[in-house]
C-alpha atoms as a PDB file:
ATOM      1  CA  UNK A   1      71.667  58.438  91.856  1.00  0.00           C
ATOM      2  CA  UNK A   2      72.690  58.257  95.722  1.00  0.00           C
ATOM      3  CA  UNK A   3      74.405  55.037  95.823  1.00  0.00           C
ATOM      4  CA  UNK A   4      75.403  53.784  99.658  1.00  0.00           C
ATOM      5  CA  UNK A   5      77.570  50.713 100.898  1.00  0.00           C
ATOM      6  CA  UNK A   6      76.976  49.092 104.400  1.00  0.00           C
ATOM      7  CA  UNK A   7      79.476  50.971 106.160  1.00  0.00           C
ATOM      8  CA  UNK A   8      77.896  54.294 104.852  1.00  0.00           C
ATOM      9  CA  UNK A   9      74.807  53.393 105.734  1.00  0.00           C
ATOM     10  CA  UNK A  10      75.462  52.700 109.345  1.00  0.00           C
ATOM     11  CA  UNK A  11      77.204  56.035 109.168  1.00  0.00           C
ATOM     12  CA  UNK A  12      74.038  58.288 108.034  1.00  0.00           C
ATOM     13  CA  UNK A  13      72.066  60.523 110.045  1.00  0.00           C
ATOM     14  CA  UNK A  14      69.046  62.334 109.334  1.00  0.00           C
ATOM     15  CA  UNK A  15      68.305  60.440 106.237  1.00  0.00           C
ATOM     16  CA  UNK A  16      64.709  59.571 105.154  1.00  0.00           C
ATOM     17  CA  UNK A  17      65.466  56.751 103.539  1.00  0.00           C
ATOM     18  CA  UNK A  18      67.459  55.037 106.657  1.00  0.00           C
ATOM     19  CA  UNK A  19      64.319  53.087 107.681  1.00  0.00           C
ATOM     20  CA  UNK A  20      64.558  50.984 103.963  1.00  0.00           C
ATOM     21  CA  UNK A  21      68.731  50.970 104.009  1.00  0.00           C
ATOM     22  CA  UNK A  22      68.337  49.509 107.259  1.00  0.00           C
ATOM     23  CA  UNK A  23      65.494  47.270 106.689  1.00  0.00           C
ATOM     24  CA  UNK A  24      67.336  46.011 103.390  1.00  0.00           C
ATOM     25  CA  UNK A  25      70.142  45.544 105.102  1.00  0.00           C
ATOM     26  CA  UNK A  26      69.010  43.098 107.806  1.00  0.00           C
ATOM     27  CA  UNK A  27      66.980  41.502 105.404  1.00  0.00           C
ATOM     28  CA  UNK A  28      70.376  40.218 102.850  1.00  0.00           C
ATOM     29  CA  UNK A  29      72.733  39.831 106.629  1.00  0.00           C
ATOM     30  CA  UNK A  30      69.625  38.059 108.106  1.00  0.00           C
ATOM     31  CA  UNK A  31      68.224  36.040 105.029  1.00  0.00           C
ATOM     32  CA  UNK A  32      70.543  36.204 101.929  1.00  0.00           C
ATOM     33  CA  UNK A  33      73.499  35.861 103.760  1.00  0.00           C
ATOM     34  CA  UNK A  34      72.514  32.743 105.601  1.00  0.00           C
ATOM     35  CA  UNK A  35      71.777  29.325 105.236  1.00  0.00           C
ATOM     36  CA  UNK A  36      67.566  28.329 105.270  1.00  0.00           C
ATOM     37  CA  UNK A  37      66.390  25.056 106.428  1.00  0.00           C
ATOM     38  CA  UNK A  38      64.535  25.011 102.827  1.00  0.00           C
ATOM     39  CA  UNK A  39      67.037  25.916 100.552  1.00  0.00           C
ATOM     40  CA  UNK A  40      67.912  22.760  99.731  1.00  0.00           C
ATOM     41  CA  UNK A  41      71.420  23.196  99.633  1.00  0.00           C
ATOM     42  CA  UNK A  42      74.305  24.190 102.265  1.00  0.00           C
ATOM     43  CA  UNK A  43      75.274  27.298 102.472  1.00  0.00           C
ATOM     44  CA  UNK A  44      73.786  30.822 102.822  1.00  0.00           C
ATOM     45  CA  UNK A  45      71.014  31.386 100.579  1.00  0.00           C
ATOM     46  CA  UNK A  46      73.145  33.404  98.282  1.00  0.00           C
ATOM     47  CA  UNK A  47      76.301  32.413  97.996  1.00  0.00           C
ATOM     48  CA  UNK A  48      78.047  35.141  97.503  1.00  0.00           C
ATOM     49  CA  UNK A  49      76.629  37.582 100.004  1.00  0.00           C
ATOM     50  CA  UNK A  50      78.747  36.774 103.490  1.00  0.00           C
ATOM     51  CA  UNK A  51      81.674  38.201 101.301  1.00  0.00           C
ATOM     52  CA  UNK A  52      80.226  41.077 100.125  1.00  0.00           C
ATOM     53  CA  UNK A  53      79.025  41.920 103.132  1.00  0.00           C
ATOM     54  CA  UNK A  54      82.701  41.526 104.467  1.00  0.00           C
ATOM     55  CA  UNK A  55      84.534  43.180 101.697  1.00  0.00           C
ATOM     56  CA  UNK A  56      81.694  45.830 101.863  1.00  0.00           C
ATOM     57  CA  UNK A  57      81.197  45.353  97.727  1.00  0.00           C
ATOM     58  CA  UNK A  58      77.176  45.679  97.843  1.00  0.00           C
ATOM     59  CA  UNK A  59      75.737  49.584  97.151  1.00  0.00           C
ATOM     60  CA  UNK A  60      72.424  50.384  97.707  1.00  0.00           C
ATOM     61  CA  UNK A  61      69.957  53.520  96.230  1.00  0.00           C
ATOM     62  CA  UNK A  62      66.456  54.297  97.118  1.00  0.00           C
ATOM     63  CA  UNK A  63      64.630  55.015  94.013  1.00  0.00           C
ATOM     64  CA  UNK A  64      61.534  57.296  94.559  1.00  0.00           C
ATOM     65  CA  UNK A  65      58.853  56.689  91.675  1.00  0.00           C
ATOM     66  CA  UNK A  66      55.526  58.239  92.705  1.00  0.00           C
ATOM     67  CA  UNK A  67      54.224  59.650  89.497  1.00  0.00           C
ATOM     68  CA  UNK A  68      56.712  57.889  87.300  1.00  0.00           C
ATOM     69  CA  UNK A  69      55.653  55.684  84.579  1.00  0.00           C
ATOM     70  CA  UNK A  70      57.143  52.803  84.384  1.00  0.00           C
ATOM     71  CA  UNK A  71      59.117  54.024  81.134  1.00  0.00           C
ATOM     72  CA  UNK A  72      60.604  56.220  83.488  1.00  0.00           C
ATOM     73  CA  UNK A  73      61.847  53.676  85.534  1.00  0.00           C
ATOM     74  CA  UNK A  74      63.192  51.704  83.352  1.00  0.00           C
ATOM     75  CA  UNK A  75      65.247  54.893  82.362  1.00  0.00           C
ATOM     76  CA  UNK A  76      66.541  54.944  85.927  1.00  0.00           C
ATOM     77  CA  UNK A  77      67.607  51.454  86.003  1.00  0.00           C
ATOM     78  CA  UNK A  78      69.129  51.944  82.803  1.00  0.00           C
ATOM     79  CA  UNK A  79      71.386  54.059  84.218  1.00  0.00           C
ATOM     80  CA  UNK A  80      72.203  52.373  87.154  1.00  0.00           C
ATOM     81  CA  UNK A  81      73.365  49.575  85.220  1.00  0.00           C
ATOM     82  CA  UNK A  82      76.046  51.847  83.433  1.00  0.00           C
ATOM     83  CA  UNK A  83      77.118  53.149  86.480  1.00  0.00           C
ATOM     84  CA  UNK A  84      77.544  49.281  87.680  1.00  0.00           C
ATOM     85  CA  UNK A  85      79.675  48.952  85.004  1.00  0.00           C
ATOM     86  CA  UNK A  86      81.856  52.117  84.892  1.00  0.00           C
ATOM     87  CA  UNK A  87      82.293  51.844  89.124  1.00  0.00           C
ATOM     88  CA  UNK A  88      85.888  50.098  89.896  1.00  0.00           C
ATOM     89  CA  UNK A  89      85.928  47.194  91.631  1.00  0.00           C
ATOM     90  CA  UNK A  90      88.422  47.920  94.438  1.00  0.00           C
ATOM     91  CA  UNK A  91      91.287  46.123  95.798  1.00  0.00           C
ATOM     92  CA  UNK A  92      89.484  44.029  98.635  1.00  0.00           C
ATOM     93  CA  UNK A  93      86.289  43.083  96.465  1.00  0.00           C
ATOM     94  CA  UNK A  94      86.150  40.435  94.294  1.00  0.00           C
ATOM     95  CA  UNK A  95      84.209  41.463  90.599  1.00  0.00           C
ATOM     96  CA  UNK A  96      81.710  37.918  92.069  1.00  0.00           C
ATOM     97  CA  UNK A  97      80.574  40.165  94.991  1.00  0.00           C
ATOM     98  CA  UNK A  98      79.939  43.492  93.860  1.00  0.00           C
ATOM     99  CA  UNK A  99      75.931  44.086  93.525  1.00  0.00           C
ATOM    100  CA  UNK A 100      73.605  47.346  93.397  1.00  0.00           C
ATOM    101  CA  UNK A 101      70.455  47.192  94.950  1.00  0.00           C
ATOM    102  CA  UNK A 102      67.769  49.556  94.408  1.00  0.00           C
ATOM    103  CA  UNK A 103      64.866  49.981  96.533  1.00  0.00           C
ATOM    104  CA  UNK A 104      61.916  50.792  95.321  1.00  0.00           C
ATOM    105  CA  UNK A 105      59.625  51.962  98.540  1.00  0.00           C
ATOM    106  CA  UNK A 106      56.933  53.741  97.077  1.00  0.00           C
ATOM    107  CA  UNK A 107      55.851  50.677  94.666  1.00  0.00           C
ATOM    108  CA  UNK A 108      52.960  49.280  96.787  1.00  0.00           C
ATOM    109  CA  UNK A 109      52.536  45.236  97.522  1.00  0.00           C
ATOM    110  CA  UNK A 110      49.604  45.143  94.972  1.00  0.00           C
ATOM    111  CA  UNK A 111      51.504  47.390  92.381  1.00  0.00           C
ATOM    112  CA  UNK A 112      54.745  45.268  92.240  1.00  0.00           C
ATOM    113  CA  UNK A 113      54.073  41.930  90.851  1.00  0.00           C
ATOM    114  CA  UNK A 114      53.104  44.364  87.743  1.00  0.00           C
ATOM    115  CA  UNK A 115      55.738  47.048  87.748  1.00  0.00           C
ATOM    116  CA  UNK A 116      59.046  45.353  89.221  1.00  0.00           C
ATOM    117  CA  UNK A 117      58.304  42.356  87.484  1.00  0.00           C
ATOM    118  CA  UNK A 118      57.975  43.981  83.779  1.00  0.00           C
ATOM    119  CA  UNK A 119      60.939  46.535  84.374  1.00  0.00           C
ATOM    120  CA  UNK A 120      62.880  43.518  85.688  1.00  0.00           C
ATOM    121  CA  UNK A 121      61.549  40.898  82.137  1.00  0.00           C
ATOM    122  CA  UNK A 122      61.724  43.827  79.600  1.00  0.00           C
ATOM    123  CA  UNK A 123      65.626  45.198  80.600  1.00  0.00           C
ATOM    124  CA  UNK A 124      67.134  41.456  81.199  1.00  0.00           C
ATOM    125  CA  UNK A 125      68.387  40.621  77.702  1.00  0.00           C
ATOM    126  CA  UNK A 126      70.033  44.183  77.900  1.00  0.00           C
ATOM    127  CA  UNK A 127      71.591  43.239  80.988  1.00  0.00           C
ATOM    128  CA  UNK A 128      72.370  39.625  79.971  1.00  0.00           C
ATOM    129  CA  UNK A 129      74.499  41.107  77.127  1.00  0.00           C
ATOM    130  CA  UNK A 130      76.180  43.037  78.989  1.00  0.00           C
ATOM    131  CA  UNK A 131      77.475  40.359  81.103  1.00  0.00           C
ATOM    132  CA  UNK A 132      75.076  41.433  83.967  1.00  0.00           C
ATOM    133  CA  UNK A 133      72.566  39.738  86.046  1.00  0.00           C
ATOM    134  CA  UNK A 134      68.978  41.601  87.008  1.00  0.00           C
ATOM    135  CA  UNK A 135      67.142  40.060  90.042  1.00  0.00           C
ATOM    136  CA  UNK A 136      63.497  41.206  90.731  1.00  0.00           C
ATOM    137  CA  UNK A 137      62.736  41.059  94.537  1.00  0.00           C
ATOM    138  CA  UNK A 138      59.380  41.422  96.166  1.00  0.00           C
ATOM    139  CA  UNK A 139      57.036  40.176  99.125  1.00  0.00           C
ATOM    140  CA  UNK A 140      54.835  38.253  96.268  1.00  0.00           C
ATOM    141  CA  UNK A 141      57.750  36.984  94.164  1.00  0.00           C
ATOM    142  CA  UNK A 142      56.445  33.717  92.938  1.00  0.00           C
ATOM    143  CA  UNK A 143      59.619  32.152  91.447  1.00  0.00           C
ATOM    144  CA  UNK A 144      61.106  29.023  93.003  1.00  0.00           C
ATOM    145  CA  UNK A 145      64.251  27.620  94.305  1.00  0.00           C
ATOM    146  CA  UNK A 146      66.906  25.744  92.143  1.00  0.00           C
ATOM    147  CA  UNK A 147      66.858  22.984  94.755  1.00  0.00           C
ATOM    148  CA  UNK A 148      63.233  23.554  96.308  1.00  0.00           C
ATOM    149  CA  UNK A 149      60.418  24.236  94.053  1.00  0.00           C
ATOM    150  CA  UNK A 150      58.763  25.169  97.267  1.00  0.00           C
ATOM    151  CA  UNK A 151      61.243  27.853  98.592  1.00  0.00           C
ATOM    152  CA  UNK A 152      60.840  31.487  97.530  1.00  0.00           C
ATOM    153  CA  UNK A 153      64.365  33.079  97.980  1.00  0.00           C
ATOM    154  CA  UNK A 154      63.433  36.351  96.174  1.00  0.00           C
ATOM    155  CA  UNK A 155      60.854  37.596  98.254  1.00  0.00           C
ATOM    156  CA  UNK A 156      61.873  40.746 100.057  1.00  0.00           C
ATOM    157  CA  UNK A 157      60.446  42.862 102.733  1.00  0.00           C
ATOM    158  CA  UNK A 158      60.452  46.005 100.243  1.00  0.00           C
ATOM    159  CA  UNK A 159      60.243  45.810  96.341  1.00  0.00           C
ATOM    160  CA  UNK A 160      63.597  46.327  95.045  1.00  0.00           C
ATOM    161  CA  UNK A 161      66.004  44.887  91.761  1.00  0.00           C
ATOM    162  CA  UNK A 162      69.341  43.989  92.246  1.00  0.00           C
ATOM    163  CA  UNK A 163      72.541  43.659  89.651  1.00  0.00           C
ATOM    164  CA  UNK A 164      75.382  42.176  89.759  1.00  0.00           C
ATOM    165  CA  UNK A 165      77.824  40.594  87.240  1.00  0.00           C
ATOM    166  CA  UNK A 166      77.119  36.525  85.444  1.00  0.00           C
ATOM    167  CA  UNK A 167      78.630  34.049  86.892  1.00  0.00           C
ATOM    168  CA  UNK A 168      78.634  30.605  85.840  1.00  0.00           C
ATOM    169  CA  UNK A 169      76.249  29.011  88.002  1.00  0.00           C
ATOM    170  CA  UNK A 170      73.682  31.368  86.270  1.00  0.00           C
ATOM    171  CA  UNK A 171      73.014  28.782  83.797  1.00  0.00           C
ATOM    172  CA  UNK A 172      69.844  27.248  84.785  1.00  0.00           C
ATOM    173  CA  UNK A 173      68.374  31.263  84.584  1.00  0.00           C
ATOM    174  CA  UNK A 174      69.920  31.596  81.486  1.00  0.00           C
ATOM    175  CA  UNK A 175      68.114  28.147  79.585  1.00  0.00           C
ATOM    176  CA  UNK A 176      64.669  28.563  81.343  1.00  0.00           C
ATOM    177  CA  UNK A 177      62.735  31.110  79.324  1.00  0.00           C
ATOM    178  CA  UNK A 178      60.132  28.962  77.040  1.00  0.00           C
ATOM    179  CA  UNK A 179      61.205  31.408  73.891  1.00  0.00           C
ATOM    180  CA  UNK A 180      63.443  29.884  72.146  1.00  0.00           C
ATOM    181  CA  UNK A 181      64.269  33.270  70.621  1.00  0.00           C
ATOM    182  CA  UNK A 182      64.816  34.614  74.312  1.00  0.00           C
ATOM    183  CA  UNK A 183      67.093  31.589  74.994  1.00  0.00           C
ATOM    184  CA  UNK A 184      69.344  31.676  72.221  1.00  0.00           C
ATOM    185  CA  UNK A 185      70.228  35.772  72.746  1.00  0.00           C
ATOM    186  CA  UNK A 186      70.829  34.715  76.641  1.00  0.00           C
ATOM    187  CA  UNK A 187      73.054  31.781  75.890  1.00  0.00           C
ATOM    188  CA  UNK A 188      74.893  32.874  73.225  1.00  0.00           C
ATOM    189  CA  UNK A 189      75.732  36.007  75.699  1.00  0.00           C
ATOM    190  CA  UNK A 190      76.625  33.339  78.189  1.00  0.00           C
ATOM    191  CA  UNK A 191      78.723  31.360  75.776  1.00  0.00           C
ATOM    192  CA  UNK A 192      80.278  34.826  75.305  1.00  0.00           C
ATOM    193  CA  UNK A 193      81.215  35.578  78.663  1.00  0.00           C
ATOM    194  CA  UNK A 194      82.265  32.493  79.379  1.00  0.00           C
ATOM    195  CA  UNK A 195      83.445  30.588  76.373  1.00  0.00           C
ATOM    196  CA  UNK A 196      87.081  30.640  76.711  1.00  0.00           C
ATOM    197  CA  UNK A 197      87.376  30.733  80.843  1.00  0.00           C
ATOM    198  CA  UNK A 198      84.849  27.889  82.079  1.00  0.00           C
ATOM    199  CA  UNK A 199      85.495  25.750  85.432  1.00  0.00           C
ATOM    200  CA  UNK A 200      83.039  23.263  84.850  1.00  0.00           C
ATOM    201  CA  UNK A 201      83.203  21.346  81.661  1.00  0.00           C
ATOM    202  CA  UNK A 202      80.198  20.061  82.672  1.00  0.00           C
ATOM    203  CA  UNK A 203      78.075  23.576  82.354  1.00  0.00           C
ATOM    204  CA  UNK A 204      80.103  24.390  79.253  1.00  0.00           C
ATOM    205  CA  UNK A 205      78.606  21.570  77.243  1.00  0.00           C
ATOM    206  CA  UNK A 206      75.172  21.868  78.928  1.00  0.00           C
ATOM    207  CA  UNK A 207      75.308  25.025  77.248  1.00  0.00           C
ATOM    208  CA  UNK A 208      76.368  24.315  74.343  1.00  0.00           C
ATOM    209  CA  UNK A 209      73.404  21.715  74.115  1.00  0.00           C
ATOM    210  CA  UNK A 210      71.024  23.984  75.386  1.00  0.00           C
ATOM    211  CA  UNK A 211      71.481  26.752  72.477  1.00  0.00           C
ATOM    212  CA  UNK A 212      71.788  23.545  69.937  1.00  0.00           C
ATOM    213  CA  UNK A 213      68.470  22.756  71.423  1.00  0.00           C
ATOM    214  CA  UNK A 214      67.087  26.419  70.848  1.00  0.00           C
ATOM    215  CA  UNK A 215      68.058  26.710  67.645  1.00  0.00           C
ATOM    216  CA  UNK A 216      66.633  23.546  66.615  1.00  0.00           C
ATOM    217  CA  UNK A 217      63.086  24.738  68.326  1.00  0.00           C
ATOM    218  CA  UNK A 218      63.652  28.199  66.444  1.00  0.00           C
ATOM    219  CA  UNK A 219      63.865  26.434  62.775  1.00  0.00           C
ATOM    220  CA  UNK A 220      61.412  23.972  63.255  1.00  0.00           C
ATOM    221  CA  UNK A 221      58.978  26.949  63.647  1.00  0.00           C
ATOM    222  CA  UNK A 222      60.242  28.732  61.141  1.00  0.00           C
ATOM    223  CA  UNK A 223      59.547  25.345  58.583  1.00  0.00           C
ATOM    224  CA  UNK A 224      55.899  25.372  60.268  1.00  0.00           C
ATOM    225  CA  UNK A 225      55.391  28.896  59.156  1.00  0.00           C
ATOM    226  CA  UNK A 226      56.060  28.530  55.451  1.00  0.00           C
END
């Protein structure tokens, strides 16, 4: 459960899993962290990554899985996510730009579509109620941009998940899934989180709207039934 931050990384020798820190690495400095003609936006492609590459807040782990099921992994990731949220955020980081990223090198191209994908839909409402975020990242990731259907900004050079903590602009994530049922647990986590401290009055009625909306969906298929 080997977890490294950037300035550990640069420091290790001898490791066999330097080639995929490294490669990770360049990829969020050289992608994440900076702005993309087809973003859509301004700004790096994530936010939040020039800082926590500054403040040194992101951790990585290679995770080997040859021979695991994918049971297994989901175990692993489990765990991760309590140590996410039993590691102190230190004095220099702010709680926005702490992330784990685990690397998964020995799922193949072909192989993670299927396993990253599933690990990544089945443990989200987990991680959504625990005020966490769960990102699957792979060279096939199909899933769009908020501001260009066209862009793919989770497509990575090697298959890996990342988690981090909900932020407000995770909204749109948050009132996409097409289950109502799914909807309703994410928002009402959101609502949670959120409820008490929001910055934009604007996202805290969308919100609001958006579970009124789910809930709605939910009993009208519950009167169908009967």
């Amino acid at each position: 459960m080997q977890l490294y931050t950037p300035i550990e990384i640069e420091q290790l020798q001898e490791n066999e899993d330097l080639p995929y820190f490294i490669q990770i690495l360049e990829w969020v400095k050289n992608f994440l962290g900076k702005p993309h003609p087809h973003l859509g936006r301004p700004g790096a492609v994530c936010p939040f990554v020039p800082y926590s590459l500054r403040s040194n807040s992101i951790r990585l782990a290679v995770i080997r899985t040859k021979d695991l099921y994918p049971e297994q992994i989901e175990n692993i990731v489990r765990r991760y996510r309590d140590i996410f949220l039993e590691t102190d955020v230190k004095e220099q980081e702010l709680k926005i730009s702490k992330a784990f990223l685990l690397i998964f090198p020995d799922i193949h191209i072909e192989e993670a579509s299927e396993i990253i994908d599933s690990v990544q839909q089945k443990l989200k409402p987990w991680f959504v109620e625990s005020g966490l975020m769960i990102g699957e990242f792979h060279k096939r990731n199909q899933s769009p941009g908020l501001h260009n259907p066209n862009f793919r900004p989770l497509r990575s050079p090697v298959p890996l998940l990342a988690i981090r903590f909900m932020v407000e602009a995770d909204l749109p994530f948050l009132q996409s899934p097409a289950d109502p049922h799914l909807r309703i647990r994410y928002l009402e986590a959101y609502l949670k989180r959120f409820g008490h401290k929001f910055t934009d009055e604007n996202r805290f009625k969308a919100a609001y709207q958006a579970l009124a909306l789910a809930k709605e969906e939910v009993e009208a298929e519950n009167l169908v039934s009967y």
